[in-house]
Protein backbone atom coordinates (compact mmCIF):
# COMPACT_ATOMS: atom_id res chain seq x y z
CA UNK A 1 110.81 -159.04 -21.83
CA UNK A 2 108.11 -161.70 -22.14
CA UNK A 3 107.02 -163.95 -24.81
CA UNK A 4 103.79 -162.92 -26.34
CA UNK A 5 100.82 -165.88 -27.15
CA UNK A 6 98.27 -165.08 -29.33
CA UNK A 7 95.60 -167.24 -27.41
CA UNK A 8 92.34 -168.50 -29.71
CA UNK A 9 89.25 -169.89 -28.66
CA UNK A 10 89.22 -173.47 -28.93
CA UNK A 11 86.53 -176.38 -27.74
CA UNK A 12 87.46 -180.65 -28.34
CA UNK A 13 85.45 -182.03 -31.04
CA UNK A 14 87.09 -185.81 -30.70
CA UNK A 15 88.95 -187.66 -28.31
CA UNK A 16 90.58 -191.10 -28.97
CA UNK A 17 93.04 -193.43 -27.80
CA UNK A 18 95.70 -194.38 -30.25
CA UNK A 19 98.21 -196.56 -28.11
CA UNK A 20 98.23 -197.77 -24.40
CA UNK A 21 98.39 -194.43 -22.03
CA UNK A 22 98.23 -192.26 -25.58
CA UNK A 23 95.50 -189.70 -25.71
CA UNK A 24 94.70 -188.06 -29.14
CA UNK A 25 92.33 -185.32 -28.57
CA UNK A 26 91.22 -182.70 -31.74
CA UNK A 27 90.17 -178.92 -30.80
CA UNK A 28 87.96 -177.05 -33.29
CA UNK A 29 89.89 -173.58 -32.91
CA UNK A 30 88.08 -170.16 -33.70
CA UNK A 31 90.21 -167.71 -36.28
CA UNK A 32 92.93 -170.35 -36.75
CA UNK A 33 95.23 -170.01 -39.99
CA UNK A 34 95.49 -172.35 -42.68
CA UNK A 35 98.38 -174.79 -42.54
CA UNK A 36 101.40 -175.27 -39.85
CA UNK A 37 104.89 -176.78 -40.82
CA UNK A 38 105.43 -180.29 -38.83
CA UNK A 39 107.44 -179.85 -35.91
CA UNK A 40 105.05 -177.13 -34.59
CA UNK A 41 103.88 -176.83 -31.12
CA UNK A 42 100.33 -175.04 -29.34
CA UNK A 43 100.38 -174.19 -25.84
CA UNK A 44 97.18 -175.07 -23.93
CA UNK A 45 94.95 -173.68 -20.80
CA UNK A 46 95.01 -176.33 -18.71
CA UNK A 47 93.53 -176.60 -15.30
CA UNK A 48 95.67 -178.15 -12.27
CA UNK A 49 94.20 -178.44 -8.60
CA UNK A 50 92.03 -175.89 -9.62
CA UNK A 51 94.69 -173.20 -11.06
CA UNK A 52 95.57 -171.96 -14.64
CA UNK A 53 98.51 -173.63 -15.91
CA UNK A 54 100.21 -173.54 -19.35
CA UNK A 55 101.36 -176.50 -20.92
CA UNK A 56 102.73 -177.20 -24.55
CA UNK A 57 102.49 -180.10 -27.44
CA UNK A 58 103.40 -180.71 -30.63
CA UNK A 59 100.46 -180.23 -33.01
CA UNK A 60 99.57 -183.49 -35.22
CA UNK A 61 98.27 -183.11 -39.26
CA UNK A 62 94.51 -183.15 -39.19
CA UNK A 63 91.92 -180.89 -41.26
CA UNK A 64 91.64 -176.87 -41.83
CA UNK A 65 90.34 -175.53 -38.91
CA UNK A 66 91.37 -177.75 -36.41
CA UNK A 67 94.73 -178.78 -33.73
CA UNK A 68 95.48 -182.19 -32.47
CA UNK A 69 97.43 -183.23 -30.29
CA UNK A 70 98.50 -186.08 -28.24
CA UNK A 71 99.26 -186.82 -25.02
CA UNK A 72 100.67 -189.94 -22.59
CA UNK A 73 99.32 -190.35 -19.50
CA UNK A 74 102.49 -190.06 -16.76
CA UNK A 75 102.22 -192.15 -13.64
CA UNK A 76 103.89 -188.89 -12.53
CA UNK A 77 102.51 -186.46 -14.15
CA UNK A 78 102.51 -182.60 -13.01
CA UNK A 79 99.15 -182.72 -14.44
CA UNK A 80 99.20 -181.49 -17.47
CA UNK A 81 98.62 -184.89 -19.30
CA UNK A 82 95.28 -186.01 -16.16
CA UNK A 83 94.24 -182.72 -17.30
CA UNK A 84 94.11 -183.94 -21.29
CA UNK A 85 93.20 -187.27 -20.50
CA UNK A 86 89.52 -185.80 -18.97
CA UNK A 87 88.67 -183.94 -21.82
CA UNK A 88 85.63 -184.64 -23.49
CA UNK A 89 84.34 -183.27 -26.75
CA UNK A 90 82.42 -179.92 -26.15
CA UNK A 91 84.84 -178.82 -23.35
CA UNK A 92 86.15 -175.44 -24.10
CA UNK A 93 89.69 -174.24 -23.37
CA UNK A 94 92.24 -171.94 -25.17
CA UNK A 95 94.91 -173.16 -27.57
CA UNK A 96 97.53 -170.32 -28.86
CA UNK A 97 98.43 -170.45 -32.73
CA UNK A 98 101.37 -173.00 -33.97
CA UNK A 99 104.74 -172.06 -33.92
CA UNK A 100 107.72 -173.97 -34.72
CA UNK A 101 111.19 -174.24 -33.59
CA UNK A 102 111.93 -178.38 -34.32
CA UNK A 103 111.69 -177.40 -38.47
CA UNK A 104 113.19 -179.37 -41.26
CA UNK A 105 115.71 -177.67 -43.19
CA UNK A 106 114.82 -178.98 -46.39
CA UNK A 107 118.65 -179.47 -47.48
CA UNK A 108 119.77 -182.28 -46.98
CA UNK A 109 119.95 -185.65 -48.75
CA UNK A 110 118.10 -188.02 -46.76
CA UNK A 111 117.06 -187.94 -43.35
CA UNK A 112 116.98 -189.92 -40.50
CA UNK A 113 113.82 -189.42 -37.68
CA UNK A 114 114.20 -191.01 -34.77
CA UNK A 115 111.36 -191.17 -31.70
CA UNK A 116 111.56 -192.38 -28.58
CA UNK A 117 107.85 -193.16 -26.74
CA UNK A 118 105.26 -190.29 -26.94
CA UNK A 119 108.40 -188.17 -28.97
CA UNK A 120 106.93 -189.36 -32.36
CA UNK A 121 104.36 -186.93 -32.18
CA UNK A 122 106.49 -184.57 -34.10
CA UNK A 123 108.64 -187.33 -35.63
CA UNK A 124 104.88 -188.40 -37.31
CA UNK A 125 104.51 -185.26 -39.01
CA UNK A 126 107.78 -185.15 -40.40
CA UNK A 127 107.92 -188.36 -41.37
CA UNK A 128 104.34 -187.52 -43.23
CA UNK A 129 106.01 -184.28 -44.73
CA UNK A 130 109.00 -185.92 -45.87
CA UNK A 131 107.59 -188.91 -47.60
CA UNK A 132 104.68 -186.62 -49.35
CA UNK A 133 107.55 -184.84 -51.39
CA UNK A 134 109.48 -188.23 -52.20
CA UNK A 135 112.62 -187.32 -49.80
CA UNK A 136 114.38 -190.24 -48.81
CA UNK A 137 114.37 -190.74 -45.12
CA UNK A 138 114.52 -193.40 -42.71
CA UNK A 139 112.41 -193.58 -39.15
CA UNK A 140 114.12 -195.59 -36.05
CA UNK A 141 111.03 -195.92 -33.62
CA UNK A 142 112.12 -197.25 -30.02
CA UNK A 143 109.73 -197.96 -27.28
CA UNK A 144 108.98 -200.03 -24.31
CA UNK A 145 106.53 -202.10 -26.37
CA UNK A 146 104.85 -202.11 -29.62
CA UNK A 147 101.30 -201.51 -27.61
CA UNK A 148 102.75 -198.08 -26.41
CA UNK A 149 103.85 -197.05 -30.02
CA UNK A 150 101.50 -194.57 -31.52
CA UNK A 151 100.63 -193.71 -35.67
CA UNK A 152 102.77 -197.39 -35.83
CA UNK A 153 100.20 -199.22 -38.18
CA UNK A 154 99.74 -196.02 -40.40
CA UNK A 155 104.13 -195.16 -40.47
CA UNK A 156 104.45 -199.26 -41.67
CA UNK A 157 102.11 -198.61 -44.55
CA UNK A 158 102.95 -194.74 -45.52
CA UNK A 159 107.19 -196.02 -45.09
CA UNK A 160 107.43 -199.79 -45.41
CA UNK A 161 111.44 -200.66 -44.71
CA UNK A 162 111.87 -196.98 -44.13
CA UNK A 163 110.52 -197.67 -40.59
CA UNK A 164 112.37 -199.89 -38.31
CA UNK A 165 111.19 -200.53 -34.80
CA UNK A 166 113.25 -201.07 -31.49
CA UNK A 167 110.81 -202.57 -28.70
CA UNK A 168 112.30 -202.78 -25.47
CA UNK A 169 110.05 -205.57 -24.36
CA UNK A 170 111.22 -207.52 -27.67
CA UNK A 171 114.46 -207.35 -26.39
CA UNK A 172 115.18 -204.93 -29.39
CA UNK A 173 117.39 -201.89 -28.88
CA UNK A 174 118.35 -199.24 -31.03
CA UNK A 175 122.33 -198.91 -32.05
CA UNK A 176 122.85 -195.27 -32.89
CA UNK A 177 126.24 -195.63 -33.83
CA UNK A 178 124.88 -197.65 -36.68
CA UNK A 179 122.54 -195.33 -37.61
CA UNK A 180 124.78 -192.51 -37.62
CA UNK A 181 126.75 -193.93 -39.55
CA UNK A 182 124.82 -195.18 -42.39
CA UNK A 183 123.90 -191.54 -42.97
CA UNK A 184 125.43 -189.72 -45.46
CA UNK A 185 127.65 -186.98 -44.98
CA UNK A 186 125.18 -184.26 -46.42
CA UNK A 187 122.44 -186.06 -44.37
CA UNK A 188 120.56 -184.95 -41.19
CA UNK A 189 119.19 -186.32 -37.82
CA UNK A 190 116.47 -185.56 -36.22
CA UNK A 191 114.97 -186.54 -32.71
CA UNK A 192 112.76 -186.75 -29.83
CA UNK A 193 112.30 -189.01 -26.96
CA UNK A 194 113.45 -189.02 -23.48
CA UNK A 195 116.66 -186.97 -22.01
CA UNK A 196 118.37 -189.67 -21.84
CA UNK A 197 118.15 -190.63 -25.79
CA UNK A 198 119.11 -186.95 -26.68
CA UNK A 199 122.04 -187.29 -24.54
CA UNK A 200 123.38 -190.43 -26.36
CA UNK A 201 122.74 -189.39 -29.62
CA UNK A 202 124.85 -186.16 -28.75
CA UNK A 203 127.64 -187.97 -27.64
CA UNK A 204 127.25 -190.55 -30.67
CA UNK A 205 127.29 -187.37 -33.45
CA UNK A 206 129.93 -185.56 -31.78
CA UNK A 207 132.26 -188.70 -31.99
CA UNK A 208 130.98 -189.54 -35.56
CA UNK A 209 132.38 -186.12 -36.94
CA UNK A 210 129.64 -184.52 -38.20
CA UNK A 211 128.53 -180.87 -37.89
CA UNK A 212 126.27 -180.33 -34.96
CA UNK A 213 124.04 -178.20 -37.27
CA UNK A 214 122.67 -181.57 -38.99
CA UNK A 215 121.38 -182.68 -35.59
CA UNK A 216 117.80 -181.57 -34.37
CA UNK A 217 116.61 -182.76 -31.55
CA UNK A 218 113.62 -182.63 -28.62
CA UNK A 219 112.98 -183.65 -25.39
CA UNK A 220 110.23 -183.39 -23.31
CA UNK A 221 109.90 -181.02 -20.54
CA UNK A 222 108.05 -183.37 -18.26
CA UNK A 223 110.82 -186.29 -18.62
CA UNK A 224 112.96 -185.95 -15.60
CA UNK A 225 115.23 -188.12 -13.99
CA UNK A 226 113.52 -188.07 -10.28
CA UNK A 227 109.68 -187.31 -9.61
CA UNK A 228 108.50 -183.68 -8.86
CA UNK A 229 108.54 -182.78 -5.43
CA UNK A 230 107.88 -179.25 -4.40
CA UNK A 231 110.88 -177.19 -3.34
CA UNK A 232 111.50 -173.35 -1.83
CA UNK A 233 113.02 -170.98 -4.50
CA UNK A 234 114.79 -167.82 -2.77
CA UNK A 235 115.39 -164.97 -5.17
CA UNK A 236 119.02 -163.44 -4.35
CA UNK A 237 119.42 -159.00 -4.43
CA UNK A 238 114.82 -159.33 -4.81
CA UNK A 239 113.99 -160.62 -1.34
CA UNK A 240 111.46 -162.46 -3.20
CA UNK A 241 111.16 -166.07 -1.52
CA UNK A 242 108.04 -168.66 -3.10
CA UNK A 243 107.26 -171.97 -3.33
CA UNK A 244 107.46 -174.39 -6.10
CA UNK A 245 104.30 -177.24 -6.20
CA UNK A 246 105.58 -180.59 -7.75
CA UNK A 247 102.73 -179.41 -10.58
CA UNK A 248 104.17 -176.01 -11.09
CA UNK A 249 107.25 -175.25 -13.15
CA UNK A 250 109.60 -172.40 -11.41
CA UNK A 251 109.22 -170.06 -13.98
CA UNK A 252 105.71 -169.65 -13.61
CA UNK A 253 105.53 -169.18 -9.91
CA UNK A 254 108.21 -166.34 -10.63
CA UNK A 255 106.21 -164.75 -13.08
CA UNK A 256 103.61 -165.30 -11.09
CA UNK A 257 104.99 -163.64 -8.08
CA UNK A 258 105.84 -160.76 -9.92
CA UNK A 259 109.67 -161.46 -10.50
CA UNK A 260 110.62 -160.24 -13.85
CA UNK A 261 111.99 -163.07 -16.37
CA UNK A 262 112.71 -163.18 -20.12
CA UNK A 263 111.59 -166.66 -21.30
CA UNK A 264 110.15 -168.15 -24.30
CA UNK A 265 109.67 -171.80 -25.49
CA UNK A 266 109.04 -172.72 -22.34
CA UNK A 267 110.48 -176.53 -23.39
CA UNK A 268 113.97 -176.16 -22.03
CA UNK A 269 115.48 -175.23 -25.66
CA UNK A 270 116.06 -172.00 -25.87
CA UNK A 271 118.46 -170.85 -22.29
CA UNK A 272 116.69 -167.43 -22.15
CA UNK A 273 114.95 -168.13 -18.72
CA UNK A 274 118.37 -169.58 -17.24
CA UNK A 275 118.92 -168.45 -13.98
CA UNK A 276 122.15 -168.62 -11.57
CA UNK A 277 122.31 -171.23 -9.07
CA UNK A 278 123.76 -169.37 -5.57
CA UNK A 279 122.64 -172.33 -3.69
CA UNK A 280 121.06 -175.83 -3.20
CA UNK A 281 120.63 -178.08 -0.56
CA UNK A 282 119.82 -181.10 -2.79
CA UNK A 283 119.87 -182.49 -6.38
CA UNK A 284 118.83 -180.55 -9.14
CA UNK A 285 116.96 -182.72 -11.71
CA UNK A 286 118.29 -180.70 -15.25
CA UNK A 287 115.78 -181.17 -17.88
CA UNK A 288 116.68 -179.08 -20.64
CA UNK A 289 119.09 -179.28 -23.49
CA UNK A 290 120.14 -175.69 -23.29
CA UNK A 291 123.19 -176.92 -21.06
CA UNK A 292 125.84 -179.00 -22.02
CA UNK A 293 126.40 -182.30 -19.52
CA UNK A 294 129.31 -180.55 -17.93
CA UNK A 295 127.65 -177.61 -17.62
CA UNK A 296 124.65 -179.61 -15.67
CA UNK A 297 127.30 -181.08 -13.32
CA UNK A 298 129.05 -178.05 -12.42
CA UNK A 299 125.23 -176.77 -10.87
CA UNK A 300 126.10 -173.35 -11.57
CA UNK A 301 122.60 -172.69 -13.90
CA UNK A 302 119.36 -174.34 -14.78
CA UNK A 303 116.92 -174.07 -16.78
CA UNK A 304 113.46 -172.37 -14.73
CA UNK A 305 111.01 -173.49 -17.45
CA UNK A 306 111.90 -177.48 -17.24
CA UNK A 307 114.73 -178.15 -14.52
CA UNK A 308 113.90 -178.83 -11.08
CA UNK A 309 115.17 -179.16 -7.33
CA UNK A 310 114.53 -182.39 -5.91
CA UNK A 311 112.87 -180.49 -2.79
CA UNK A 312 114.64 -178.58 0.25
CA UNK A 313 115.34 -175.17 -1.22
CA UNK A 314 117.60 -173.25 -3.97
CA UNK A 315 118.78 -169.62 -4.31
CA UNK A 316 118.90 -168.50 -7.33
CA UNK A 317 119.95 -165.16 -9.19
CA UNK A 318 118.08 -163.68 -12.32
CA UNK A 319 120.48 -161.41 -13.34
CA UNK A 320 118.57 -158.39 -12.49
CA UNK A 321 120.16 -155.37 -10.59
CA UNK A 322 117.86 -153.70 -8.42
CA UNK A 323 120.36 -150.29 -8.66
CA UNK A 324 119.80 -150.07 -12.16
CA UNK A 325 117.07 -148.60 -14.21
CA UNK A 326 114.85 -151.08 -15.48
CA UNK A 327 115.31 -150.93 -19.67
CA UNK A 328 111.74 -149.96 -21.49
């Protein structure tokens, strides 16, 4: 079983910087439906050493007809964000139709954003959403500086002390205990930033008490804790044995090589494309927030959309059985 993507014609119309190593860029799209919730994501064609690659954003507001998006530009990057950096308007590409699975919930008293970096880009349309229907919320924006913070001048005017902002450089830091705290009970967080954000603020909720369904939360795919290196994948009961390109994720060199995988957000959310770990010779770097922390130390599974191995080579099981019939 594979995730369908309804793939639509799309070519950049604008591209602009909006904070240092941020890349806005705005695609006129051909067909595309009226209106997206915030939290949505596109995937995009994108074009690495030459080959078709897939990557995913979050789609910003901006007029009918058109996606934006934004992207940072990684000192390590896979290539995905050199690739969106280079666009220039009139370059053509495809962009598949916005889905969503970071949505509010619309039920709680207040809410409480929080963004870490380049994660406000779906923390900005929230915080747009929310404030356009008079919900009370309050955004926590953290960041190495203030120069790296994008949408910052346009969130101070649209939230005024609604917005509070952590700058690392500042020597500002963001207490989540505190903010967790001054939440009502009926309230709900939501998040994005770097793993290592999500992973506090778990371990913050779960010791405040509250119900794990009034935490949302995002990370991105590309934020690991150790820079890609390629690595050798063996697949156990297939035979199948490929090779993983520090710019390639391992589910799409499985697909690729004809190995048959059910995946779908392809962001390290959703567990479907979790495989079994037989074997490593190094580290793996987990990425996702499928797994629980204990789970990631035990090795047993990873993620293939997001996690990595820090080279060497892995064997891995999919959980298919070659004596059985395939299902329909």
């Amino acid at each position: 079983m594979r995730s369908r993507l309804e793939w639509r014609k799309a070519r950049v119309v604008e591209t602009r910087t909006i904070a240092e190593d941020v890349r806005a860029v705005t695609f006129a799209v051909e067909g595309l439906p009226a209106g997206f919730d915030p939290g949505s994501h596109t995937n995009i064609k994108v074009r690495i050493n030459g080959e078709p690659v897939i990557r995913t954003y979050t789609v910003l507001p901006g007029p009918p007809g058109t996606l934006s998006i934004a992207a940072k530009r990684h000192p390590n990057s896979r290539g995905g964000s050199v690739f969106i950096w280079q666009l220039q308007p009139g370059d053509d590409t495809e962009l598949t139709e916005p889905e969503n699975r970071f949505e509010l919930s619309w039920r709680a008293s207040r809410y409480l954003l929080i963004a870490g970096g380049i994660g406000i880009t779906p923390i900005y349309g929230m915080a747009k959403t929310l404030a356009s229907r008079g919900q009370k919320l309050r955004l926590a924006y953290a960041a190495k500086s203030r120069r790296q913070m994008a949408f910052l001048d346009e969130l101070a005017a649209l939230l005024g002390d609604g917005l509070q902002v952590f700058a690392q450089d500042d020597g500002e830091a963001l207490d989540l205990d505190s903010e967790f705290a001054a939440l009502p009970p009926d309230g709900e967080a939501y998040i994005c930033g770097p793993l290592g954000l999500l992973e506090a603020a778990q371990q913050a909720w779960q010791k405040s008490g509250r119900s794990t369904s009034r935490l949302r939360y995002e990370v991105f795919g590309d934020n690991g804790r150790f820079v890609e290196q390629a690595f050798d994948v063996e697949v156990a009961k297939l035979g199948a044995h490929v090779r993983v390109r520090a710019d390639q994720s391992m589910l799409d060199v499985l697909v690729e090589a004809g190995v048959d995988m059910v995946f779908d957000c392809r962001r390290g959310e959703c567990g479907l494309c979790a495989v079994n770990i037989v074997k490593a010779d190094g580290v793996i770097d987990h990425r996702d927030v499928f797994f629980s922390e204990a789970e990631r130390q035990e090795n047993s599974r990873m993620c293939a959309c997001v996690s990595r191995a820090c080279g060497g080579r892995i064997v891995i099981d999919t959980g298919y059985r070659p004596d059985l019939p395939a299902a329909e």
